[in-house]
Protein backbone atom coordinates (compact mmCIF):
# COMPACT_ATOMS: atom_id res chain seq x y z
CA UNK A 1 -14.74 -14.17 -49.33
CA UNK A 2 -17.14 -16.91 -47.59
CA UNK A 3 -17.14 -18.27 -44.48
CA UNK A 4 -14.88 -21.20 -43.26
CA UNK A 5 -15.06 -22.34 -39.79
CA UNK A 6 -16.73 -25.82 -39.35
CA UNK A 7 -19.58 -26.33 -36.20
CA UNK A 8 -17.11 -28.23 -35.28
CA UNK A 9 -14.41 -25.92 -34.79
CA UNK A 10 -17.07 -23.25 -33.52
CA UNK A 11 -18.51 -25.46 -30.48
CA UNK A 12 -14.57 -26.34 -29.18
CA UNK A 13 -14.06 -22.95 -29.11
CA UNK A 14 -17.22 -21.31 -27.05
CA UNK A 15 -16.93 -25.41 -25.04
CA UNK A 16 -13.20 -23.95 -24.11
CA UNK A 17 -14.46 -20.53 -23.02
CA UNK A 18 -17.68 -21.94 -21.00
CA UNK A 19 -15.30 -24.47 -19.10
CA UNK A 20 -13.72 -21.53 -17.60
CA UNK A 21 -17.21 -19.15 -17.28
CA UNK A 22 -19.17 -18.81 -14.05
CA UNK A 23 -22.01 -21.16 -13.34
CA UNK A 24 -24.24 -18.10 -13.10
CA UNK A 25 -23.13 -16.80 -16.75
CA UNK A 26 -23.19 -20.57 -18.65
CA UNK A 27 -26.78 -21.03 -16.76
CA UNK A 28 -27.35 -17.30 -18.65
CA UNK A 29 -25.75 -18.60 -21.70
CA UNK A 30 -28.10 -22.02 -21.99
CA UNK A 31 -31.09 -19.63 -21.88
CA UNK A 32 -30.29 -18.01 -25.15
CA UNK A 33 -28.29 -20.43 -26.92
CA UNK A 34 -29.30 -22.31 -29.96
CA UNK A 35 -27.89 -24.84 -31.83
CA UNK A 36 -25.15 -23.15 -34.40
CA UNK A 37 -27.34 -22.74 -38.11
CA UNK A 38 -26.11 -20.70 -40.79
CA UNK A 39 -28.49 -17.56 -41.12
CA UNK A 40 -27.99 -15.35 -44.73
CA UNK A 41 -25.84 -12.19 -44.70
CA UNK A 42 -25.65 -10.94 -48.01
CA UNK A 43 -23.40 -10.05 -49.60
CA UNK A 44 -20.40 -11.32 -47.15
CA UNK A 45 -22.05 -14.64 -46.25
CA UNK A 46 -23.50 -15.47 -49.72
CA UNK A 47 -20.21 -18.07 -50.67
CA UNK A 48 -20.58 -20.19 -48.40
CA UNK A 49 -23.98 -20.07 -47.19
CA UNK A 50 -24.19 -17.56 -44.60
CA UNK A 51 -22.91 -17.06 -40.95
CA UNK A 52 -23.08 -19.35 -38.00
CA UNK A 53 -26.06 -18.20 -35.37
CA UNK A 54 -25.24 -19.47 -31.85
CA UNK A 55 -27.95 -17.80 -30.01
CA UNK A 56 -31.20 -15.73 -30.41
CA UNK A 57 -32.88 -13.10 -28.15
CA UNK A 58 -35.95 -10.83 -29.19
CA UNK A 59 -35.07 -9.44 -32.25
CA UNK A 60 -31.38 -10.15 -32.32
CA UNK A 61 -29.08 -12.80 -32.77
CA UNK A 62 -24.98 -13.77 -31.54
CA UNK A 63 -23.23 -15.02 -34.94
CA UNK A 64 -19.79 -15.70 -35.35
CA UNK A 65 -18.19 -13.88 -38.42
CA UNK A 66 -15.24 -15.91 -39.13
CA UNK A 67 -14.04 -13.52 -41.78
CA UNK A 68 -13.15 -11.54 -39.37
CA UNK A 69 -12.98 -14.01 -36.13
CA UNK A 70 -15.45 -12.82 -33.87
CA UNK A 71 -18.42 -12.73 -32.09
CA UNK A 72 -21.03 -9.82 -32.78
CA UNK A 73 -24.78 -9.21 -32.11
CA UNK A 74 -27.03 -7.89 -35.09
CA UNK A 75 -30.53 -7.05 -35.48
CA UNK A 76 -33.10 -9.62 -37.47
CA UNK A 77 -36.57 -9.07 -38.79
CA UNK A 78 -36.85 -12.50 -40.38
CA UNK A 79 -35.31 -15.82 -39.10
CA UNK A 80 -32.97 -16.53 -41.08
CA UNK A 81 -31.70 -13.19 -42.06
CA UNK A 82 -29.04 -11.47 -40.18
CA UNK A 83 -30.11 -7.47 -40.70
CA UNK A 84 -27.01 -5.87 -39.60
CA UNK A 85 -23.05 -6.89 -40.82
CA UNK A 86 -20.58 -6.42 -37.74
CA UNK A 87 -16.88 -7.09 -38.26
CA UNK A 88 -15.81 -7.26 -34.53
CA UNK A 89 -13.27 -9.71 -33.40
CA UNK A 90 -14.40 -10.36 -29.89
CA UNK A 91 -13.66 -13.84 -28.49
CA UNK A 92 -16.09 -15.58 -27.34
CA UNK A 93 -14.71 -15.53 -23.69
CA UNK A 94 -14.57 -11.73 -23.97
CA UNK A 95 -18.44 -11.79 -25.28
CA UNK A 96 -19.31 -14.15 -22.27
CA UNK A 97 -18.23 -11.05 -20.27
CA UNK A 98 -20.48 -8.75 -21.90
CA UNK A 99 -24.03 -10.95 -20.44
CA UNK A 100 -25.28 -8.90 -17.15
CA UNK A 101 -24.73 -12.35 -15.30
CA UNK A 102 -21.17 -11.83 -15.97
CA UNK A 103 -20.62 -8.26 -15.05
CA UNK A 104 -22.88 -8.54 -11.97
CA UNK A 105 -20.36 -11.11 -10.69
CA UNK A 106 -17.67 -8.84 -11.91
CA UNK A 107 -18.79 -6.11 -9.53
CA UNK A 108 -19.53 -7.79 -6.50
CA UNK A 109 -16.25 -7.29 -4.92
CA UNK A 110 -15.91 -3.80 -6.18
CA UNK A 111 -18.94 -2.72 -4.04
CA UNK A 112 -18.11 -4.68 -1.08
CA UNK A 113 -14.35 -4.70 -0.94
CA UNK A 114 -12.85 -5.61 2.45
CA UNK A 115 -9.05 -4.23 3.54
CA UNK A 116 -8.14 -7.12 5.56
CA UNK A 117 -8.48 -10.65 4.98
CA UNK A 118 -11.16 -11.68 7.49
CA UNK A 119 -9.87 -13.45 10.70
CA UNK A 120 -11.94 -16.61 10.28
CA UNK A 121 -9.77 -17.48 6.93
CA UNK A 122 -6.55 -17.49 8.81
CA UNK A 123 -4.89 -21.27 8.85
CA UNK A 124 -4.88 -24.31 6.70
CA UNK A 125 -7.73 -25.33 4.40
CA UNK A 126 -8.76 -26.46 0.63
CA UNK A 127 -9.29 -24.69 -2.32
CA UNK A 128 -12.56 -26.39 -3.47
CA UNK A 129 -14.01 -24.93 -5.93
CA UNK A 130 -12.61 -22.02 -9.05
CA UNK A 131 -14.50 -19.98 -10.97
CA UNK A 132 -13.98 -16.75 -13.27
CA UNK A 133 -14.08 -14.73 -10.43
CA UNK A 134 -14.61 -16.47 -7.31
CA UNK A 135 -12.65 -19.40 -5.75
CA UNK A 136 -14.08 -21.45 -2.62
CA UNK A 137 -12.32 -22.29 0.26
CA UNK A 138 -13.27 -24.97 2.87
CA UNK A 139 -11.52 -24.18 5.97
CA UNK A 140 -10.48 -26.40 8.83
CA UNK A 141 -13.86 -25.90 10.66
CA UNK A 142 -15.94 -27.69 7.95
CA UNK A 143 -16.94 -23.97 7.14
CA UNK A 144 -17.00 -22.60 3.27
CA UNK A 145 -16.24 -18.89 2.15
CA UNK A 146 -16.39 -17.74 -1.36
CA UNK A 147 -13.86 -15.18 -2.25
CA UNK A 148 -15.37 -12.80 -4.93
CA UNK A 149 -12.83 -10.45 -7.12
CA UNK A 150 -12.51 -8.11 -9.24
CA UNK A 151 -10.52 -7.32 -11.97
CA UNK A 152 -8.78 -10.20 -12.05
CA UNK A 153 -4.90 -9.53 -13.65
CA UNK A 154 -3.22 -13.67 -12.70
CA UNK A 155 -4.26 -16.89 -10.63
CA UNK A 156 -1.44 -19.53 -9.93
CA UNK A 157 -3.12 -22.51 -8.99
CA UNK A 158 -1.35 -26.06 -8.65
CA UNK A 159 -2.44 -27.45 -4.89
CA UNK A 160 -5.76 -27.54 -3.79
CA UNK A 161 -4.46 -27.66 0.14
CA UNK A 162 -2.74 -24.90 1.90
CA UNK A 163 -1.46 -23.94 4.83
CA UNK A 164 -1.64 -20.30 5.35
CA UNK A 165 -3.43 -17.41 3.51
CA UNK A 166 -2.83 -14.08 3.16
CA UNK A 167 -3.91 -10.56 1.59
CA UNK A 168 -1.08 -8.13 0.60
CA UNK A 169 -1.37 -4.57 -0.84
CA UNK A 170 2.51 -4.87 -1.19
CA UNK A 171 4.19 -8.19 -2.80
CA UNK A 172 6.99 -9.22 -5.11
CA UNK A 173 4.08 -10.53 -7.22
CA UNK A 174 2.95 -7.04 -7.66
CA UNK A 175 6.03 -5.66 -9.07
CA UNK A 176 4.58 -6.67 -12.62
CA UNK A 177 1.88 -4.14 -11.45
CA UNK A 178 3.33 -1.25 -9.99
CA UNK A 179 6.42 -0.94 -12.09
CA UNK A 180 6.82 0.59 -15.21
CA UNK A 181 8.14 -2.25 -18.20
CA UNK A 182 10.84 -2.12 -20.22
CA UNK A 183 12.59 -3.99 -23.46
CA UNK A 184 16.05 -5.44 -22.75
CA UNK A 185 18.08 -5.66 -25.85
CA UNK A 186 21.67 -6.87 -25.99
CA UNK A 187 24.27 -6.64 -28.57
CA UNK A 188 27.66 -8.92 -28.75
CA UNK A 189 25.86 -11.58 -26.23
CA UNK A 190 27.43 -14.65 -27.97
CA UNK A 191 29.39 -15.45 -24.96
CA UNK A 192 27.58 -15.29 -22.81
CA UNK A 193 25.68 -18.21 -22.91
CA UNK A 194 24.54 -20.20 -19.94
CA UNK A 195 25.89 -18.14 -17.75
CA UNK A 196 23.46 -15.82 -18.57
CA UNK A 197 20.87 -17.83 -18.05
CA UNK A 198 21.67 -19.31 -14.53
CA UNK A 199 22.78 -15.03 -13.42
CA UNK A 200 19.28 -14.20 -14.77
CA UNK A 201 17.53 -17.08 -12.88
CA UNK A 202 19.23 -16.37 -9.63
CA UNK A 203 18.77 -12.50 -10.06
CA UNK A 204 14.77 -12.91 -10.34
CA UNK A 205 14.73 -15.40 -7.56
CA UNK A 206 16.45 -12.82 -5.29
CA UNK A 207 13.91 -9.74 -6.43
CA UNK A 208 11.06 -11.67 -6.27
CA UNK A 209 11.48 -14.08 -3.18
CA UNK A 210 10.74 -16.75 -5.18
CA UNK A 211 7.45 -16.24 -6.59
CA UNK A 212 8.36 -15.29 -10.21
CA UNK A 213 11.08 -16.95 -12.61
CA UNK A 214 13.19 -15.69 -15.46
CA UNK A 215 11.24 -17.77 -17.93
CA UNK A 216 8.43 -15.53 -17.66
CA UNK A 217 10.02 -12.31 -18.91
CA UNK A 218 12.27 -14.30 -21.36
CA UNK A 219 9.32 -15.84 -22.90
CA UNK A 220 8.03 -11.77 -23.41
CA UNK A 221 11.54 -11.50 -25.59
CA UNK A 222 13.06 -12.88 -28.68
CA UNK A 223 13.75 -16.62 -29.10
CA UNK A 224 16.01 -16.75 -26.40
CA UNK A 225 18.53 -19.67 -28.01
CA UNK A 226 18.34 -17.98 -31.52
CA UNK A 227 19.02 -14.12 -29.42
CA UNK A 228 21.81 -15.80 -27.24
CA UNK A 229 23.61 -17.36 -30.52
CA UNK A 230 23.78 -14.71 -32.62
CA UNK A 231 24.79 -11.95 -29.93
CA UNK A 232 21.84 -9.64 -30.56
CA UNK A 233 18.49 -8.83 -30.51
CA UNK A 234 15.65 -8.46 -27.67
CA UNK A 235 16.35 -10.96 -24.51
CA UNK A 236 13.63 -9.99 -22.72
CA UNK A 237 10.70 -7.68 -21.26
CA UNK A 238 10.20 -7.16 -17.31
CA UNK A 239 9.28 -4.12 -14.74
CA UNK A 240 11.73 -1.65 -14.03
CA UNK A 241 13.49 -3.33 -11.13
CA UNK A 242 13.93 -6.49 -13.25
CA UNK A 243 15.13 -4.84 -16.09
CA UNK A 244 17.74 -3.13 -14.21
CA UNK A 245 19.37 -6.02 -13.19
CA UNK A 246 18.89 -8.24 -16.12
CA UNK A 247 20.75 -4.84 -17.91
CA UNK A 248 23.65 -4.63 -15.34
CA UNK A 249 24.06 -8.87 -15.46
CA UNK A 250 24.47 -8.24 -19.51
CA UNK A 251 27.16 -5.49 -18.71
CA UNK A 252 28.82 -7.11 -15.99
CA UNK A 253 29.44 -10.35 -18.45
CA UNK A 254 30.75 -8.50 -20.87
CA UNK A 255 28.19 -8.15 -23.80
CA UNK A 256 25.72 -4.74 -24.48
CA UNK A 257 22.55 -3.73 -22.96
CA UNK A 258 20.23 -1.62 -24.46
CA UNK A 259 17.02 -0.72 -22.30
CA UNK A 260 14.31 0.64 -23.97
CA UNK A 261 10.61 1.86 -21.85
CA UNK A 262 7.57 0.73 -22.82
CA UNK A 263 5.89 3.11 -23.44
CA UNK A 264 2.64 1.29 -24.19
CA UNK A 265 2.29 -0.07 -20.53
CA UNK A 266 3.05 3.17 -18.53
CA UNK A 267 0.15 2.97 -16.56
CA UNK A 268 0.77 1.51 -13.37
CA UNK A 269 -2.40 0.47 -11.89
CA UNK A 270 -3.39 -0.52 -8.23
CA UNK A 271 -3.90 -3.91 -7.27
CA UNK A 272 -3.42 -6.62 -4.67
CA UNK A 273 -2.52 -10.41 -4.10
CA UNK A 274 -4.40 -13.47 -2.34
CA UNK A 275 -1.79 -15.58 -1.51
CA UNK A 276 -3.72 -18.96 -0.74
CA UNK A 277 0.10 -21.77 -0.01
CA UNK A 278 2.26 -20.99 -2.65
CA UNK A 279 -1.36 -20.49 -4.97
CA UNK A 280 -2.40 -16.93 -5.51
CA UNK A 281 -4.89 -14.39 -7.31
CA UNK A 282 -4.18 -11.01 -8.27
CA UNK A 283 -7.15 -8.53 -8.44
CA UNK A 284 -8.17 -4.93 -8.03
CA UNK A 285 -11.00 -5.78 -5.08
CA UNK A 286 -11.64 -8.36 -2.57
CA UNK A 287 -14.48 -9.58 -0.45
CA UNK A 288 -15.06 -13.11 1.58
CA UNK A 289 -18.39 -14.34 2.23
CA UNK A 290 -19.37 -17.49 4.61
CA UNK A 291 -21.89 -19.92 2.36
CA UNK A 292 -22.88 -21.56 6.09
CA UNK A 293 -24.84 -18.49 6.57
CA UNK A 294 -24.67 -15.80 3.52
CA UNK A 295 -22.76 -13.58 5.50
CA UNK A 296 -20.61 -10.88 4.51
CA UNK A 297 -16.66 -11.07 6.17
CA UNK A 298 -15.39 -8.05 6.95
CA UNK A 299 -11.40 -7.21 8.03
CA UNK A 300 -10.46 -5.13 10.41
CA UNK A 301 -7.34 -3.19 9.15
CA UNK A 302 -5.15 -2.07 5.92
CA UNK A 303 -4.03 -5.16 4.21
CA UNK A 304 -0.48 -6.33 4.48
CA UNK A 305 2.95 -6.15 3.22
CA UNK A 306 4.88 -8.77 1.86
CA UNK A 307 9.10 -7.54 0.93
């Protein structure tokens, strides 16, 4: 079985992943990178001329198995040669996060992580600037603060102006976090139709204050027409509190729920929420630091709560 992705197809895929990299990791990147050339592999790479090579260090090499679809790193003794055969399917984005650049920047907030969003952030400002995992904000003094996360789970971002900002430890956006998940299947469901629909939209508006919509745990389902046609089949997936109601909306019209835990996601882990307008990043850490100066921000008390 040869090899069949084009340069072509290879450089719009790591082009896509860079666009959304740190400056500090495609700067990393550009040292090491070469221009794609198919290196030998034998025997897996001998039909079609070998593997693509994207980028070189001492005595290794990054090539893209597309056998398999993914990035690996393998020994060479020769250029030209690729010593070692790896059949990992790592994404290019995921292998950008892998460079020390990368995980450096990963860490930052970890090791400096503040409780309270600093008092010199509070009022209006701009988001000016979004990377992989810092965003800068120019406040209404002139003044710009990077905030650095970690373990980033979501971002929302759709205005670049806002008027207030915010750090929560507790927030209907963290529901997807904290909750356990479970499978929502229903059974005789052909009636229900729209009504459905609008009970479910209005139900996750309520439990969420706004922030979240039914689409997004419908979308985690079946086809939702096809599921709502026939009567059965799985309508949708959501966290405990969701699932709940979406189950007792199913009863109360008339058709069959069936709630079923995931099991795979029981691990609720502990995060919290930037809320930046109605914008927003959800991480595990958090620190703020003033580019005027290169200072470190520091808050003063637990972070807030949000019901």
């Amino acid at each position: 079985m040869g090899s069949t992705v084009s340069r072509e197809q290879l450089m719009t895929e790591m082009a896509s992943a860079l666009e959304r990299a740190d400056d500090a990791v495609r700067e990393a990147w550009e040292r090491i990178r070469i221009e794609p050339e198919k290196w030998q592999c034998s025997p897996w790479g001998d039909a079609s001329g070998g593997f693509w090579v994207v980028a070189e260090r001492p005595g290794s090499v990054v090539w893209y198995n597309d056998i398999e679809g993914g990035f690996n790193t393998s020994r060479f003794t020769n250029r030209g040669v690729i010593d070692e055969y790896w059949c990992n399917q790592t994404e290019f984005s995921e292998f950008l996060r892998t460079l020390p650049e990368a995980l450096r920047a990963e860490e930052f907030a970890a090791l400096r992580p503040v409780s309270e969003l600093p008092g010199e952030l509070s009022g209006p400002g701009h988001v000016v600037r979004r990377q992989t995992t810092y965003w800068e904000l120019q406040l209404a003094t002139g003044s710009v603060v990077r905030v650095h996360f970690t373990s980033k789970q979501e971002t929302r971002f759709d205005s670049a102006s806002y008027e207030q900002i915010a750090l929560f430890d507790s927030h209907p956006l963290l529901i997807d976090y904290e909750q356990h998940w479970s499978s929502l299947f229903v059974s005789q469901a052909q009636h229900c139709g729209s009504r459905l629909l609008d009970e479910l939209a209005a139900g996750v508006d309520r439990a969420t204050n706004g922030w979240r919509g039914a689409d997004e745990y419908l979308s985690l389902g079946g086809n939702t027409a096809t599921v709502l046609r026939e009567g059965d089949g799985l309508l949708l997936r959501a966290p405990e509190t969701i699932g709940l109601m979406a189950a007792e909306i199913v009863r109360h019209l008339g058709a069959t729920p069936s709630l079923v835990p995931d099991h795979a996601a029981l691990a609720c882990r502990r995060f919290r929420v930037l809320v930046i307008g109605r914008d927003f990043v959800v991480a595990r850490a958090f620190c703020f630091v003033s580019l005027d100066n290169n200072h470190l921000l520091a808050g003063r008390r637990n972070g807030g709560r949000e019901s």
